[in-house]
N, C-alpha and C. Protein backbone atom coordinates (compact mmCIF):
# COMPACT_ATOMS: atom_id res chain seq x y z
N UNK A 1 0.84 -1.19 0.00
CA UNK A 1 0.00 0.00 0.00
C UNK A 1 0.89 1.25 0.00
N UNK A 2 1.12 2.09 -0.99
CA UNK A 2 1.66 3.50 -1.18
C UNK A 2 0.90 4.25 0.06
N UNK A 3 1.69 5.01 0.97
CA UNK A 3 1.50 5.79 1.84
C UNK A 3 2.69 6.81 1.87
N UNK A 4 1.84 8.23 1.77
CA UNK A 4 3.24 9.89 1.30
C UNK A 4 2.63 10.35 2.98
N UNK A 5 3.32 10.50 3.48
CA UNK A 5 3.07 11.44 4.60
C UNK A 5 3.83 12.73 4.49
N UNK A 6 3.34 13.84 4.58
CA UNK A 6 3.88 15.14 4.75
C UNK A 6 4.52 15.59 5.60
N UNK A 7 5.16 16.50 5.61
CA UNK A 7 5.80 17.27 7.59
C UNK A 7 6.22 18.73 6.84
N UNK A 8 6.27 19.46 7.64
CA UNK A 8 7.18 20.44 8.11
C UNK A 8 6.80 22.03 7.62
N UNK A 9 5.11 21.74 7.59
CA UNK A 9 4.68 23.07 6.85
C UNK A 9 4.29 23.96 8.24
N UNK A 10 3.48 25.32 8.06
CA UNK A 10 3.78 26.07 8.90
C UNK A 10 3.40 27.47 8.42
N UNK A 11 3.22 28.26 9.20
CA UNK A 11 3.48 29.85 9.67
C UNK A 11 4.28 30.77 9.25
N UNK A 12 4.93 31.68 7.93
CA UNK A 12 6.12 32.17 8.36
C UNK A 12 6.01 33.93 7.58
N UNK A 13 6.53 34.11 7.90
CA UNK A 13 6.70 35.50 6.76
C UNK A 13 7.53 35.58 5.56
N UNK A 14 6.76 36.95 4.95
CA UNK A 14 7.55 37.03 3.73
C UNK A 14 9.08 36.70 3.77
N UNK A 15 9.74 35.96 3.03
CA UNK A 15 11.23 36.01 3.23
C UNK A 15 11.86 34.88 3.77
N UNK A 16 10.96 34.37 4.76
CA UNK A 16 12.06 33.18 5.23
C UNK A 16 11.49 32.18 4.65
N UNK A 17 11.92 31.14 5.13
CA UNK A 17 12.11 30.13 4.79
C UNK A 17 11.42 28.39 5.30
N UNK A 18 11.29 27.47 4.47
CA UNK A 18 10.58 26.56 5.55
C UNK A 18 10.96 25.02 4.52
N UNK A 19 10.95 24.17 5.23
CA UNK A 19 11.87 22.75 4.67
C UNK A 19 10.85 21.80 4.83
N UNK A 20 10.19 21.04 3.74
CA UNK A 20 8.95 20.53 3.65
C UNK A 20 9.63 18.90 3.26
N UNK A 21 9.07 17.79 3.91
CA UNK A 21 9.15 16.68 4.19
C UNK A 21 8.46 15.91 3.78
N UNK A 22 8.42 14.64 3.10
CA UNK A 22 7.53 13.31 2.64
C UNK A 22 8.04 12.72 3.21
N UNK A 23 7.86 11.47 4.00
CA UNK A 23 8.23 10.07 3.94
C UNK A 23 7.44 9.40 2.89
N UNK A 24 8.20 8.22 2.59
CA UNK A 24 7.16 7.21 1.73
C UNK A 24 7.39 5.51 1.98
N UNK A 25 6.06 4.92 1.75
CA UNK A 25 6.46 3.59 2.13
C UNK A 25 5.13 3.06 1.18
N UNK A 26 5.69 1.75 0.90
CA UNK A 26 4.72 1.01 0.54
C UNK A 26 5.21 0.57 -1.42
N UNK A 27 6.24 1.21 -1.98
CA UNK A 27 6.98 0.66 -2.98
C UNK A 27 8.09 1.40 -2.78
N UNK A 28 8.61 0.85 -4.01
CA UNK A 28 10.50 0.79 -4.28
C UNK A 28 10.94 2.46 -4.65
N UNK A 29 11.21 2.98 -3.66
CA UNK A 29 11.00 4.63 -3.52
C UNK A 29 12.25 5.25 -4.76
N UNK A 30 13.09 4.21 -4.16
CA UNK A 30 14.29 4.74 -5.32
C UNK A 30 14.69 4.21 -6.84
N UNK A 31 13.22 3.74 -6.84
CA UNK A 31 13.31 4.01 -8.59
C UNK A 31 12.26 4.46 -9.32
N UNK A 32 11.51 5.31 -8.33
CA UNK A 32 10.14 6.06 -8.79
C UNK A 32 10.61 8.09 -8.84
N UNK A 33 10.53 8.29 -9.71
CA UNK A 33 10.13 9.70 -9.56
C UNK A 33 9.07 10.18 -8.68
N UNK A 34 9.36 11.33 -8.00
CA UNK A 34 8.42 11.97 -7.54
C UNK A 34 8.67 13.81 -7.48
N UNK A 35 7.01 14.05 -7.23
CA UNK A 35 7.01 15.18 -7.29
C UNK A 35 6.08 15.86 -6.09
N UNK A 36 5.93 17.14 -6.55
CA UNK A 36 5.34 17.83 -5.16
C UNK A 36 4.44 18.81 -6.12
N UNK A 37 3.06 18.97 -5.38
CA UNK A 37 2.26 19.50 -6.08
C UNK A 37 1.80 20.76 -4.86
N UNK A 38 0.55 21.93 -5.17
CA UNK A 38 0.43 22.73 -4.25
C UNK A 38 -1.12 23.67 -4.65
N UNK A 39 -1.80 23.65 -4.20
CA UNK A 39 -2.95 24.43 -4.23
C UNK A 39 -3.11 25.21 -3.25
N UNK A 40 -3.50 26.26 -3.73
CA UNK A 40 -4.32 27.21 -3.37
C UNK A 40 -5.84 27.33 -3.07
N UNK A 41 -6.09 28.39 -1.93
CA UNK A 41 -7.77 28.52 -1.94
C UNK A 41 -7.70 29.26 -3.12
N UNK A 42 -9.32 28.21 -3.93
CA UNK A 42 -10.22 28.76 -4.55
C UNK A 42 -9.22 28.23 -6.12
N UNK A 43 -7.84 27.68 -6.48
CA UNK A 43 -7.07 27.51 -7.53
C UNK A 43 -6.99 25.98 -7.41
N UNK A 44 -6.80 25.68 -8.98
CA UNK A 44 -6.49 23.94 -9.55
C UNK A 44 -5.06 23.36 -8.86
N UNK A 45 -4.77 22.60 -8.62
CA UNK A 45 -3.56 21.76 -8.15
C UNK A 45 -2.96 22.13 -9.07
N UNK A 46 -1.06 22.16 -8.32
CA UNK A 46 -0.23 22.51 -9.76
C UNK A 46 0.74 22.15 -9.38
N UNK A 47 2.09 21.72 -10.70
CA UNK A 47 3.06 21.40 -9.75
C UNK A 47 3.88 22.19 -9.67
N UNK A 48 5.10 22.44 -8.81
CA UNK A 48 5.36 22.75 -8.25
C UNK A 48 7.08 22.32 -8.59
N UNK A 49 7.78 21.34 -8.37
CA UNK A 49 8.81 20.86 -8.63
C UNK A 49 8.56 19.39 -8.92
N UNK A 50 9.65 18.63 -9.84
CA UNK A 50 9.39 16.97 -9.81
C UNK A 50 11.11 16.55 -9.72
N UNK A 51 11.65 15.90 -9.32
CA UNK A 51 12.79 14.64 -9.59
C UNK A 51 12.86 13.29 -10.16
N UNK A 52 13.64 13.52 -10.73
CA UNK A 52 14.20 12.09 -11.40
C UNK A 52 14.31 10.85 -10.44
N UNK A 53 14.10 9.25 -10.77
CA UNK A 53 14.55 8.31 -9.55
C UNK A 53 16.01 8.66 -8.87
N UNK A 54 16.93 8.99 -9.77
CA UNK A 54 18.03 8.80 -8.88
C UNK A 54 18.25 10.50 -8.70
N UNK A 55 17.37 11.55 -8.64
CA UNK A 55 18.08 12.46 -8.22
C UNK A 55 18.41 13.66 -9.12
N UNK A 56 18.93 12.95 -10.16
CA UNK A 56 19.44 13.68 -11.28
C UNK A 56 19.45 14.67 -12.26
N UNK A 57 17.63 14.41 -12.10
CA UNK A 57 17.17 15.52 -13.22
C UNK A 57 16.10 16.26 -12.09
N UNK A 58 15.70 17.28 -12.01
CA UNK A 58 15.36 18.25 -11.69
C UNK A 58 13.92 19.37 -12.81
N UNK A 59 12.78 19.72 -12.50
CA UNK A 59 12.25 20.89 -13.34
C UNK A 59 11.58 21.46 -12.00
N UNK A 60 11.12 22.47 -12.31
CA UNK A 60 10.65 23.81 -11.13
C UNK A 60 9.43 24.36 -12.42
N UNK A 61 8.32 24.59 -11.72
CA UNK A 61 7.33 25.61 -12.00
C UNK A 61 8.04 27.03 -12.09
N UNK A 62 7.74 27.26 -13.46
CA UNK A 62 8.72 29.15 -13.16
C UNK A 62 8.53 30.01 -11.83
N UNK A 63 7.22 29.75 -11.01
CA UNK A 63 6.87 30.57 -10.06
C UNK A 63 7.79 30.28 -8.96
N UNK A 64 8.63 29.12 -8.97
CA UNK A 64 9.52 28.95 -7.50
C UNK A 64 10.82 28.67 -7.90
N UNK A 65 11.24 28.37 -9.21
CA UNK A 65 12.36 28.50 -9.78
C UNK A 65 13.72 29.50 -8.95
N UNK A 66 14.52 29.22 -8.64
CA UNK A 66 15.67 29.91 -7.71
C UNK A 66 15.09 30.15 -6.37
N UNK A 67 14.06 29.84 -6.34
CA UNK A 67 14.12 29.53 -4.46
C UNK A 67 13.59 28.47 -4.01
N UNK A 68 12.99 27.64 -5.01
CA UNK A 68 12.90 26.20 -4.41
C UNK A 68 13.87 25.10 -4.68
N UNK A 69 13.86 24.17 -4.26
CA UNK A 69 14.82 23.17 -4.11
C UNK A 69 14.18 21.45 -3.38
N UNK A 70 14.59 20.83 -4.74
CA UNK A 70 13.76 19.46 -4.48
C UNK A 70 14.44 18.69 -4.44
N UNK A 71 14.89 17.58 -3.29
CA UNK A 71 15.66 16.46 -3.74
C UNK A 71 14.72 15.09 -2.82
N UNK A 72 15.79 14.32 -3.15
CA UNK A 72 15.53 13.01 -2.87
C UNK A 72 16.43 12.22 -2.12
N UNK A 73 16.02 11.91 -0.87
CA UNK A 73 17.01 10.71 0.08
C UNK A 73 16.25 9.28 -0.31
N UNK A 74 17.00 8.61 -1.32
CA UNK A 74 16.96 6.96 -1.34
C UNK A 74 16.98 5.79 -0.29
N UNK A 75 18.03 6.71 0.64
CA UNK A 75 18.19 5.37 1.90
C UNK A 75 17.33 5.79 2.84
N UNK A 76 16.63 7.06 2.54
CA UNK A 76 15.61 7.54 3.89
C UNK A 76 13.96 7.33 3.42
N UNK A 77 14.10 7.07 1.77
CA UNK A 77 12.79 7.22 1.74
C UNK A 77 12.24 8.30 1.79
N UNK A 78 12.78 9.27 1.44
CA UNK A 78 12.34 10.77 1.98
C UNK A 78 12.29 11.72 0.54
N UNK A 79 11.47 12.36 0.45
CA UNK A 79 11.25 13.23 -0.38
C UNK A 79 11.65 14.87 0.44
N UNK A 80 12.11 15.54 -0.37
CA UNK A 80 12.30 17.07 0.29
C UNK A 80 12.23 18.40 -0.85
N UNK A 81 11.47 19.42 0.16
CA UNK A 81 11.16 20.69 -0.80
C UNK A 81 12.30 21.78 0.59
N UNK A 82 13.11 22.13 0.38
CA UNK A 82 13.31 23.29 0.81
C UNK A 82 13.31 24.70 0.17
N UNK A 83 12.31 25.58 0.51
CA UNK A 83 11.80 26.63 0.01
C UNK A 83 12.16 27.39 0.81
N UNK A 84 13.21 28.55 -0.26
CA UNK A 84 13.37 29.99 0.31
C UNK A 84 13.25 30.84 0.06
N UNK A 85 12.67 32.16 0.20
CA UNK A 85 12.35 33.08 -0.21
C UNK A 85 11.38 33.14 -0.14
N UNK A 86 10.11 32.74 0.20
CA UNK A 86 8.60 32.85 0.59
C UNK A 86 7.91 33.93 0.09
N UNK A 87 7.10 33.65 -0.61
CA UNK A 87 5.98 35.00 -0.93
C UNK A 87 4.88 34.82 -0.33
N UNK A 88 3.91 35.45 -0.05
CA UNK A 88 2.55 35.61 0.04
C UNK A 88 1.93 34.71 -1.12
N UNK A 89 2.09 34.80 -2.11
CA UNK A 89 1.43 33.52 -3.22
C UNK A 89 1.76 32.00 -2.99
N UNK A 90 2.88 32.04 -2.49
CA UNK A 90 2.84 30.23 -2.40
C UNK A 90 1.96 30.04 -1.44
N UNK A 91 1.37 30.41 -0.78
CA UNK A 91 0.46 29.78 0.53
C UNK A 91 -0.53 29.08 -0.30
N UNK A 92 -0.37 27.67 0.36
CA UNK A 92 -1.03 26.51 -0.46
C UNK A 92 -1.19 25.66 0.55
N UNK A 93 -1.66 24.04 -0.18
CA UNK A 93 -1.12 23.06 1.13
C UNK A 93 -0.45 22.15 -0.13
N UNK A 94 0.61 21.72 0.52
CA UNK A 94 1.45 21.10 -0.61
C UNK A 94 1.35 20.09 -0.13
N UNK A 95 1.32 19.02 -1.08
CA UNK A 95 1.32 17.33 -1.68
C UNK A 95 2.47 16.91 -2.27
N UNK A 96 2.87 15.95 -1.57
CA UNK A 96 3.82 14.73 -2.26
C UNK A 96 3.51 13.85 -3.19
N UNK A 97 3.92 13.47 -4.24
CA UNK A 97 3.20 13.18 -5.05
C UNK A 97 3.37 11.91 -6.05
N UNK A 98 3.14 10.77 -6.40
CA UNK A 98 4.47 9.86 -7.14
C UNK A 98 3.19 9.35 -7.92
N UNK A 99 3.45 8.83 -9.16
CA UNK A 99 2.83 7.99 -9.98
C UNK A 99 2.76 6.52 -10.94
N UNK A 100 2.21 5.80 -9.99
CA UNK A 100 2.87 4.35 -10.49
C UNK A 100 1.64 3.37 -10.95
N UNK A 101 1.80 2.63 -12.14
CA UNK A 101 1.41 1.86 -13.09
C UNK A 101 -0.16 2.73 -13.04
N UNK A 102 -0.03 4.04 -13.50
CA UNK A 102 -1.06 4.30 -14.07
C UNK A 102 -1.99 5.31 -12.69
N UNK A 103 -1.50 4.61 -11.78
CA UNK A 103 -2.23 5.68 -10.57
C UNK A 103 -1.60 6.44 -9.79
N UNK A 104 -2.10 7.69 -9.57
CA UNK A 104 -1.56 8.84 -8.85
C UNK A 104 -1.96 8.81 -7.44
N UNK A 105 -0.76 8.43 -6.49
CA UNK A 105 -0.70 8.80 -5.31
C UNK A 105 -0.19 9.94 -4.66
N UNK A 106 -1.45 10.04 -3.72
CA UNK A 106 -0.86 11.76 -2.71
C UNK A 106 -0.78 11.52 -1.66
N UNK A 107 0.06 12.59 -0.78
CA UNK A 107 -0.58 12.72 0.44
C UNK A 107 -1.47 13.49 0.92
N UNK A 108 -1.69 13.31 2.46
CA UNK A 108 -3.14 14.18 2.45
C UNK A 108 -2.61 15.67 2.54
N UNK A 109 -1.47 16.01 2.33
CA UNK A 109 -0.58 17.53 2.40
C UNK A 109 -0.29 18.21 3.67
N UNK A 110 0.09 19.42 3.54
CA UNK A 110 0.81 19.99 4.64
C UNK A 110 0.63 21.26 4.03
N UNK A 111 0.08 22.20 5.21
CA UNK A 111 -0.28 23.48 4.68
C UNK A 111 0.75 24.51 5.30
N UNK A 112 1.10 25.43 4.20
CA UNK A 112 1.75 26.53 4.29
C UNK A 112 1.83 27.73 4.31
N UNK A 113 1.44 28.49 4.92
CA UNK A 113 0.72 30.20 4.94
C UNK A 113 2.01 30.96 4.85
N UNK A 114 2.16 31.81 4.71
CA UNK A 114 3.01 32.93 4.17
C UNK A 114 2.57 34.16 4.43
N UNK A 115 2.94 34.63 5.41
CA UNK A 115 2.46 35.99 5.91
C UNK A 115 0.85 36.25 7.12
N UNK A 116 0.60 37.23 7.59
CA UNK A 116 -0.45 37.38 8.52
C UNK A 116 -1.52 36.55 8.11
């Protein structure tokens, strides 16, 4: 059974910063791509950043391009977004995200506010 658990969303202001967490269990983590998706109130799901299985390849949504940062721990099972530079627009709840033989698994997300 695919299970994404989220962590590490939060509260913060314009500017700083905040380090967003998946675990995953339930298939072979390090040879699946994954990605991270993010909605907004009242907006369609979007993504956000994705990785390659081993790491390697990298794309960014232009909107977080040079301040986000996506990688992948293989021996942890761990998916990671560290986001810096925070705007008021990313406030979303962001999803972990992977897609295998045809079905899209999420987690239930982790919400992120950005400012008052």
């Amino acid at each position: 059974q695919v299970t994404l658990v989220e962590s590490g969303g939060g509260l913060v202001q314009p500017g700083e910063s905040l380090r967003l967490s998946c675990r995953a269990s339930g298939f072979t983590f390090s040879i699946n791509d994954m990605s991270w998706y993010r909605q907004a109130p009242g907006k369609e799901r979007e993504l956000v950043a994705e990785i390659n299985w081993n790491g390697r390849t990298t794309n960014y949504a232009d909107s977080v391009k040079d301040r986000f940062t996506i990688s992948k721990d293989n021996s942890l099972n761990k998916l990671n977004l560290q986001m810096n530079s925070l705007k008021t627009e990313d406030t979303a709840v962001y999803y972990c995200h992977v897609r295998k033989n045809g079905i899209n698994y999420w987690g239930e997300g982790t919400l992120v506010t950005v400012g008052s």
